[in-house]
C-alpha atoms as a PDB file:
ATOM      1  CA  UNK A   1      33.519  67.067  41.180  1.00  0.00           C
ATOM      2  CA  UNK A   2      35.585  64.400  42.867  1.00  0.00           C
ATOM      3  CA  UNK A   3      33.256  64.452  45.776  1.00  0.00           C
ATOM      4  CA  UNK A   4      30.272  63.929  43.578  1.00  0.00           C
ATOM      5  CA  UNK A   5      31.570  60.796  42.231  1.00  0.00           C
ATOM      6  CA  UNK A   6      31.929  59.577  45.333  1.00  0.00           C
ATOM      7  CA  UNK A   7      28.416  59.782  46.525  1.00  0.00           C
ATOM      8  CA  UNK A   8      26.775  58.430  43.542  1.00  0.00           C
ATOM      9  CA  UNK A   9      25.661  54.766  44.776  1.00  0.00           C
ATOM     10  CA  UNK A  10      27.503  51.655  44.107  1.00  0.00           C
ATOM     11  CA  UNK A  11      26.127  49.070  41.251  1.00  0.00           C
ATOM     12  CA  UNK A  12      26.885  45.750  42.252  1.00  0.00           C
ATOM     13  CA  UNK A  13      27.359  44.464  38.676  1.00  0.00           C
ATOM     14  CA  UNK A  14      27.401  40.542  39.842  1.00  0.00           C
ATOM     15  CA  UNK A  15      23.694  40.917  41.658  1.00  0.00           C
ATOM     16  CA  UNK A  16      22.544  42.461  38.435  1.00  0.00           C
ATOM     17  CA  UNK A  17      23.656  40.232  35.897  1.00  0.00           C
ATOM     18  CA  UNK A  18      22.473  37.398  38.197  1.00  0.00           C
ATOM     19  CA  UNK A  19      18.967  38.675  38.107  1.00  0.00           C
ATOM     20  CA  UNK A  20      18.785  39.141  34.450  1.00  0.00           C
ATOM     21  CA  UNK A  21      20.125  35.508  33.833  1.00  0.00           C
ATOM     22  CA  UNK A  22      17.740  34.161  36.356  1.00  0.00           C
ATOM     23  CA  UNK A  23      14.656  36.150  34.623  1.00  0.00           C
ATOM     24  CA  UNK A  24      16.161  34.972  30.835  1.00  0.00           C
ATOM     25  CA  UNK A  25      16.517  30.903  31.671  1.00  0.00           C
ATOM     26  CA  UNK A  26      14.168  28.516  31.486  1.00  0.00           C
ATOM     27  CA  UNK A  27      12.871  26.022  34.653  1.00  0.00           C
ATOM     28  CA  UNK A  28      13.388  22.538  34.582  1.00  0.00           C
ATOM     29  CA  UNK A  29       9.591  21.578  34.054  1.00  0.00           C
ATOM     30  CA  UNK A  30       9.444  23.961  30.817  1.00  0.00           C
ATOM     31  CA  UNK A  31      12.305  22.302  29.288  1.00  0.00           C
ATOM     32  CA  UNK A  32      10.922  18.642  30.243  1.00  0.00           C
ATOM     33  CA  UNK A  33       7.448  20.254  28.326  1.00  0.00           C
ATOM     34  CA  UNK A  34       8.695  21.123  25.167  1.00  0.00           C
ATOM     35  CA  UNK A  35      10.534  18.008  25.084  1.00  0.00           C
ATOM     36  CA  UNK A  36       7.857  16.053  25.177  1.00  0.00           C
ATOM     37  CA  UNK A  37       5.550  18.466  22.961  1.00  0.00           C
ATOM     38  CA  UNK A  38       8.723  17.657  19.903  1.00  0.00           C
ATOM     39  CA  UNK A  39       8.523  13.884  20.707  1.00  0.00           C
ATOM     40  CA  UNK A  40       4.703  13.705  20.758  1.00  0.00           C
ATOM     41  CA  UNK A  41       5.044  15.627  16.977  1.00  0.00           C
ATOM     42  CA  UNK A  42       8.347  13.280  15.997  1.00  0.00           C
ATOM     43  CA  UNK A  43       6.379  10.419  17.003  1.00  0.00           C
ATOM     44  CA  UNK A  44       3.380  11.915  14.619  1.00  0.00           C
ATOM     45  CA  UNK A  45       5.366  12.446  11.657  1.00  0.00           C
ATOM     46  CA  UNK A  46       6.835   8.757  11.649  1.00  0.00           C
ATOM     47  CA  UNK A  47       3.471   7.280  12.287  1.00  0.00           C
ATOM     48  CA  UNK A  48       2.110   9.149   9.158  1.00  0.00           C
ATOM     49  CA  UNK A  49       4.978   8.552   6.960  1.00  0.00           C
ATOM     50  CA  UNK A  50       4.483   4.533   8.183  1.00  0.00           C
ATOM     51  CA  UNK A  51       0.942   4.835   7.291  1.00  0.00           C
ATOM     52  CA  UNK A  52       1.404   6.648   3.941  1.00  0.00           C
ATOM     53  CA  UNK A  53       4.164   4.220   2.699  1.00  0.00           C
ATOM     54  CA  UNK A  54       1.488   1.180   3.555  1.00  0.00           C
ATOM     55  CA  UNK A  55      -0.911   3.030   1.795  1.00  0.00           C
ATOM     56  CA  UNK A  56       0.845   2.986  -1.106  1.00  0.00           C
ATOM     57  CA  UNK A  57       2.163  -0.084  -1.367  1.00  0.00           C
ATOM     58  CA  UNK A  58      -0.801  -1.838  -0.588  1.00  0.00           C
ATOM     59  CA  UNK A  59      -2.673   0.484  -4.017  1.00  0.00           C
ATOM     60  CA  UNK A  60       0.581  -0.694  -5.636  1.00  0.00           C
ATOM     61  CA  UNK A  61      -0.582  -4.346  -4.912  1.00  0.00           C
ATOM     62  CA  UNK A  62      -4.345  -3.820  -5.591  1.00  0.00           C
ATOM     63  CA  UNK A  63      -3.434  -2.323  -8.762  1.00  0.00           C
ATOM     64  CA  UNK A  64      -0.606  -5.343  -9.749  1.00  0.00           C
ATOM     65  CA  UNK A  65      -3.603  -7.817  -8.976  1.00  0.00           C
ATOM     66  CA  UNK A  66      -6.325  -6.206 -11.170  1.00  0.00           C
ATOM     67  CA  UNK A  67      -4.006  -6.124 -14.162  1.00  0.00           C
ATOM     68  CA  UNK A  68      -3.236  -9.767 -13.385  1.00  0.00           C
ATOM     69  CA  UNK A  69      -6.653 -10.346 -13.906  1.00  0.00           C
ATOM     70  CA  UNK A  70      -7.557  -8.637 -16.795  1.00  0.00           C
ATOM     71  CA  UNK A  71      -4.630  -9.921 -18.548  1.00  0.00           C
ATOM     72  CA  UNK A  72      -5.551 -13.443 -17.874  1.00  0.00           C
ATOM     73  CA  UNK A  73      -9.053 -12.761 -19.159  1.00  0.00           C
ATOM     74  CA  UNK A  74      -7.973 -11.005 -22.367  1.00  0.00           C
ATOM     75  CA  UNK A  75      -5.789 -13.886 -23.180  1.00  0.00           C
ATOM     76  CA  UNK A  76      -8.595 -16.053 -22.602  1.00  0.00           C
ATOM     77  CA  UNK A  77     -10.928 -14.297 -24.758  1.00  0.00           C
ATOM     78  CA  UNK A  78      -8.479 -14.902 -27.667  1.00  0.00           C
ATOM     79  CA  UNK A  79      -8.765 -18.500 -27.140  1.00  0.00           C
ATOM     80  CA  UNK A  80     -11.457 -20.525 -29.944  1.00  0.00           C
ATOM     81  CA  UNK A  81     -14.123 -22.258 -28.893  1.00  0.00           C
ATOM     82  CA  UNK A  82     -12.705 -25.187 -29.062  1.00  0.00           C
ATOM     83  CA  UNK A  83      -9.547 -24.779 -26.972  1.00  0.00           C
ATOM     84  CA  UNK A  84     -11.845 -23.025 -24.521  1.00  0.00           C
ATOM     85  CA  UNK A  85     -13.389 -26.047 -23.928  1.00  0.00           C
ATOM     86  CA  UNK A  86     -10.582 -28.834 -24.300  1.00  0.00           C
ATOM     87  CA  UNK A  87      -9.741 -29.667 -20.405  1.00  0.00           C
ATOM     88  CA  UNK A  88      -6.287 -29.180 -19.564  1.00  0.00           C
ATOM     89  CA  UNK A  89      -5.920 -26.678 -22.249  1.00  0.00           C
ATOM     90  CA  UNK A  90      -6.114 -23.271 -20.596  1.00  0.00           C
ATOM     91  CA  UNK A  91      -3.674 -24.332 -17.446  1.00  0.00           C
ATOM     92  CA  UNK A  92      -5.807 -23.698 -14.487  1.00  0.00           C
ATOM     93  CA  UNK A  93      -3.387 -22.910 -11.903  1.00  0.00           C
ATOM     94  CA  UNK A  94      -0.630 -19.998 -12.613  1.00  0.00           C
ATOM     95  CA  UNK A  95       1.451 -17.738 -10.595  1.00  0.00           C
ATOM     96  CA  UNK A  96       3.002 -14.703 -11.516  1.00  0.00           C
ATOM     97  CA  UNK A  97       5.699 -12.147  -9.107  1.00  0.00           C
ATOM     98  CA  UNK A  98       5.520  -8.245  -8.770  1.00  0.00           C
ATOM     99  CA  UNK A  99       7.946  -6.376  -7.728  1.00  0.00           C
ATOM    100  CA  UNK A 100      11.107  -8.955  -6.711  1.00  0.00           C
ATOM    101  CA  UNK A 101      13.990  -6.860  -4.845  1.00  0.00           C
ATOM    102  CA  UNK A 102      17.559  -8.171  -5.055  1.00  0.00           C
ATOM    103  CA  UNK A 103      17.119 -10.902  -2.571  1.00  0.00           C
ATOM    104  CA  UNK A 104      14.229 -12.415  -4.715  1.00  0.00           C
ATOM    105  CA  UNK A 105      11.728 -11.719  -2.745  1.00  0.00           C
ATOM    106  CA  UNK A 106       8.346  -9.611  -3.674  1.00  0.00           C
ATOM    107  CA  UNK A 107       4.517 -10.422  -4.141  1.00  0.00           C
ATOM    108  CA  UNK A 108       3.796 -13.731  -5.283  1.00  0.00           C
ATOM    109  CA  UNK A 109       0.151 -13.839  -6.711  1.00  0.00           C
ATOM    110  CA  UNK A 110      -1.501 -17.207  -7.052  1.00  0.00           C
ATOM    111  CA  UNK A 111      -4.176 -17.875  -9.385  1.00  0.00           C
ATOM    112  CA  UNK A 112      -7.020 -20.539 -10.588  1.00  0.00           C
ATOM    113  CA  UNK A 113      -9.091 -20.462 -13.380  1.00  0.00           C
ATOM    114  CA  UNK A 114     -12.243 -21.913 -13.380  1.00  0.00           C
ATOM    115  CA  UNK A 115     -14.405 -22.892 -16.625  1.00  0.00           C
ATOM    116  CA  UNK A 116     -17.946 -23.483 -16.021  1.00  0.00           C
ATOM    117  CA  UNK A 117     -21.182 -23.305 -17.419  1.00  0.00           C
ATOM    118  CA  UNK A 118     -23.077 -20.356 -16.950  1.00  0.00           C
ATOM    119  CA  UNK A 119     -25.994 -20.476 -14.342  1.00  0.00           C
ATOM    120  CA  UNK A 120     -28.322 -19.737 -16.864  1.00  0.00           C
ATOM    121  CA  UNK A 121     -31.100 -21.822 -19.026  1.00  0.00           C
ATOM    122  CA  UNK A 122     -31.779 -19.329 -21.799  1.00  0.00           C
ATOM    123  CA  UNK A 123     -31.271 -20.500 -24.939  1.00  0.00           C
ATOM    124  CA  UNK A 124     -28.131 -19.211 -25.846  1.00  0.00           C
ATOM    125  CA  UNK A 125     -26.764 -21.123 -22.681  1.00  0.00           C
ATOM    126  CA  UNK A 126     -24.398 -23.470 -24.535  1.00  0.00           C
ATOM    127  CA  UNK A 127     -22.800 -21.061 -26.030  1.00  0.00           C
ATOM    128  CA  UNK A 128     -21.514 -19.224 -23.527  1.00  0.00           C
ATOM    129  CA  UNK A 129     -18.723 -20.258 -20.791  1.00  0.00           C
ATOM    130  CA  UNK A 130     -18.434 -18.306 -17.444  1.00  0.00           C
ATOM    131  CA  UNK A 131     -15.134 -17.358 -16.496  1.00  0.00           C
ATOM    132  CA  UNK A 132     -14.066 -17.321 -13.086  1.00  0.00           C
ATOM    133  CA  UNK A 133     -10.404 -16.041 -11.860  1.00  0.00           C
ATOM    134  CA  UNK A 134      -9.481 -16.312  -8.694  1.00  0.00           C
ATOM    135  CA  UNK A 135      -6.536 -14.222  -7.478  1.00  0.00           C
ATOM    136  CA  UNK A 136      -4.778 -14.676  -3.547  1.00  0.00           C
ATOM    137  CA  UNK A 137      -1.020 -13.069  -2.505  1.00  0.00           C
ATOM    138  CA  UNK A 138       0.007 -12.228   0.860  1.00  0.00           C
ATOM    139  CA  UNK A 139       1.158  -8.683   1.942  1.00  0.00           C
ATOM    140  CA  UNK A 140       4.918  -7.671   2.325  1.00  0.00           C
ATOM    141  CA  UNK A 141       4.138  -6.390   5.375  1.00  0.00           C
ATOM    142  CA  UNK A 142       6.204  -5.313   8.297  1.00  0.00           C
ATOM    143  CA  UNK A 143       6.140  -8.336  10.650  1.00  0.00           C
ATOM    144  CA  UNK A 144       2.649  -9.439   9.731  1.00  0.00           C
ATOM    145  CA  UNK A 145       1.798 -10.978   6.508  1.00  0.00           C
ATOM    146  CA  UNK A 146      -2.027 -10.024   5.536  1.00  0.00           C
ATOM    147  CA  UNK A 147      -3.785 -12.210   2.472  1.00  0.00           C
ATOM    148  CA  UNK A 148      -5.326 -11.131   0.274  1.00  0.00           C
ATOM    149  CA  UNK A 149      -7.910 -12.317  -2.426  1.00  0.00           C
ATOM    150  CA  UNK A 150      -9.598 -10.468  -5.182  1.00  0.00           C
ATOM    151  CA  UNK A 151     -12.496 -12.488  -7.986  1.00  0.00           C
ATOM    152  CA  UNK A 152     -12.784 -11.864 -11.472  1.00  0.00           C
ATOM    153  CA  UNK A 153     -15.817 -13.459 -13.227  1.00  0.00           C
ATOM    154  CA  UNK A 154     -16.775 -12.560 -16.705  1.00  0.00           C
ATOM    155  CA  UNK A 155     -18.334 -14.819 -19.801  1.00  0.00           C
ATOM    156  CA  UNK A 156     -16.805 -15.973 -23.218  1.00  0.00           C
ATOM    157  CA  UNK A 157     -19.298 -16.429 -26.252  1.00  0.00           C
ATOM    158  CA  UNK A 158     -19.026 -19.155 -29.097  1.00  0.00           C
ATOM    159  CA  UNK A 159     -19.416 -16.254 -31.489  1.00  0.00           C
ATOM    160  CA  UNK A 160     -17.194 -13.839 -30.037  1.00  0.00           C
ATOM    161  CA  UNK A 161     -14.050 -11.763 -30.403  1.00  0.00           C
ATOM    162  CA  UNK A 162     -12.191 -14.403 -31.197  1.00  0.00           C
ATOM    163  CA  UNK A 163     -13.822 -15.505 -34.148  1.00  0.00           C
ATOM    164  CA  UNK A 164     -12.508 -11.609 -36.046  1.00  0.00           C
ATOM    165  CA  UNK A 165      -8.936 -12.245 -34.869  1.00  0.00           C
ATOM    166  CA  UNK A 166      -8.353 -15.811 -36.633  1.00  0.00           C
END
């Protein structure tokens, strides 16, 4: 039995582990391709997230400016018909901030009010008022500052709402 043993063929046990770790690793170029296949995606998912918080702010600004204007209108509309049309009465300039952070900064919107007569000749013509608000801010955006401006016009009657409130 002893001699048996001793003709069975040596295993060299380093030349066969070698060969199984060379067949397991990876090569240089793979590992240089999947790094760049995560940055590529890394540099995806930040450039979405970027473009999603812009997004949102700048609906959270659209939506700050339109309430801004319908607030100034409703107010108006509350006015009489006489301190509709007094000059200086309704201030034409105002401004108003949205969303100041600790260091006092946020959106500043900037508005005018404009009184006019309507561009109409019907009869009812002095009687009516056209209301124009005009609304600018600038963007709190990264680096670059965008304006923005957004126009409300609407008309006020002698003999409207504001003659059930009083």
């Amino acid at each position: 039995m002893a001699d048996k043993l001793l003709k069975l063929p040596r295993m060299n046990i380093a030349a066969s582990l070698k060969a199984k770790v060379r067949q397991a690793a990876f090569s240089l170029s793979e590992s240089l391709f999947g790094v760049a296949i995560i940055g590529i995606v890394f540099i995806s998912l930040y450039s979405g997230m970027a473009t999603g918080f812009t997004s949102i702010r700048d609906s959270q600004e659209n939506l700050r400016a339109t309430q801004i204007l319908l607030e100034k209108f409703e107010t108006l509309r509350l006015y009489n018909w006489e301190q509709l049309n007094t000059p200086g009465f309704v201030p034409p300039n105002f401004t108003t901030t949205y969303a100041p952070t600790e260091g006092g900064k946020g959106v500043t919107y900037t508005g005018r009010v404009i009184i006019s007569q309507p561009p109409i000749t019907d009869a009812y013509a002095p009687d009516l008022r056209m209301v124009t608000i005009i609304l600018t801010w600038q963007s709190l955006g990264q680096g670059t500052h965008v304006n923005h401006s957004r126009v409300f016009t609407s008309f006020v009657a002698k003999y409207g709402i504001q003659n059930y409130i009083y």
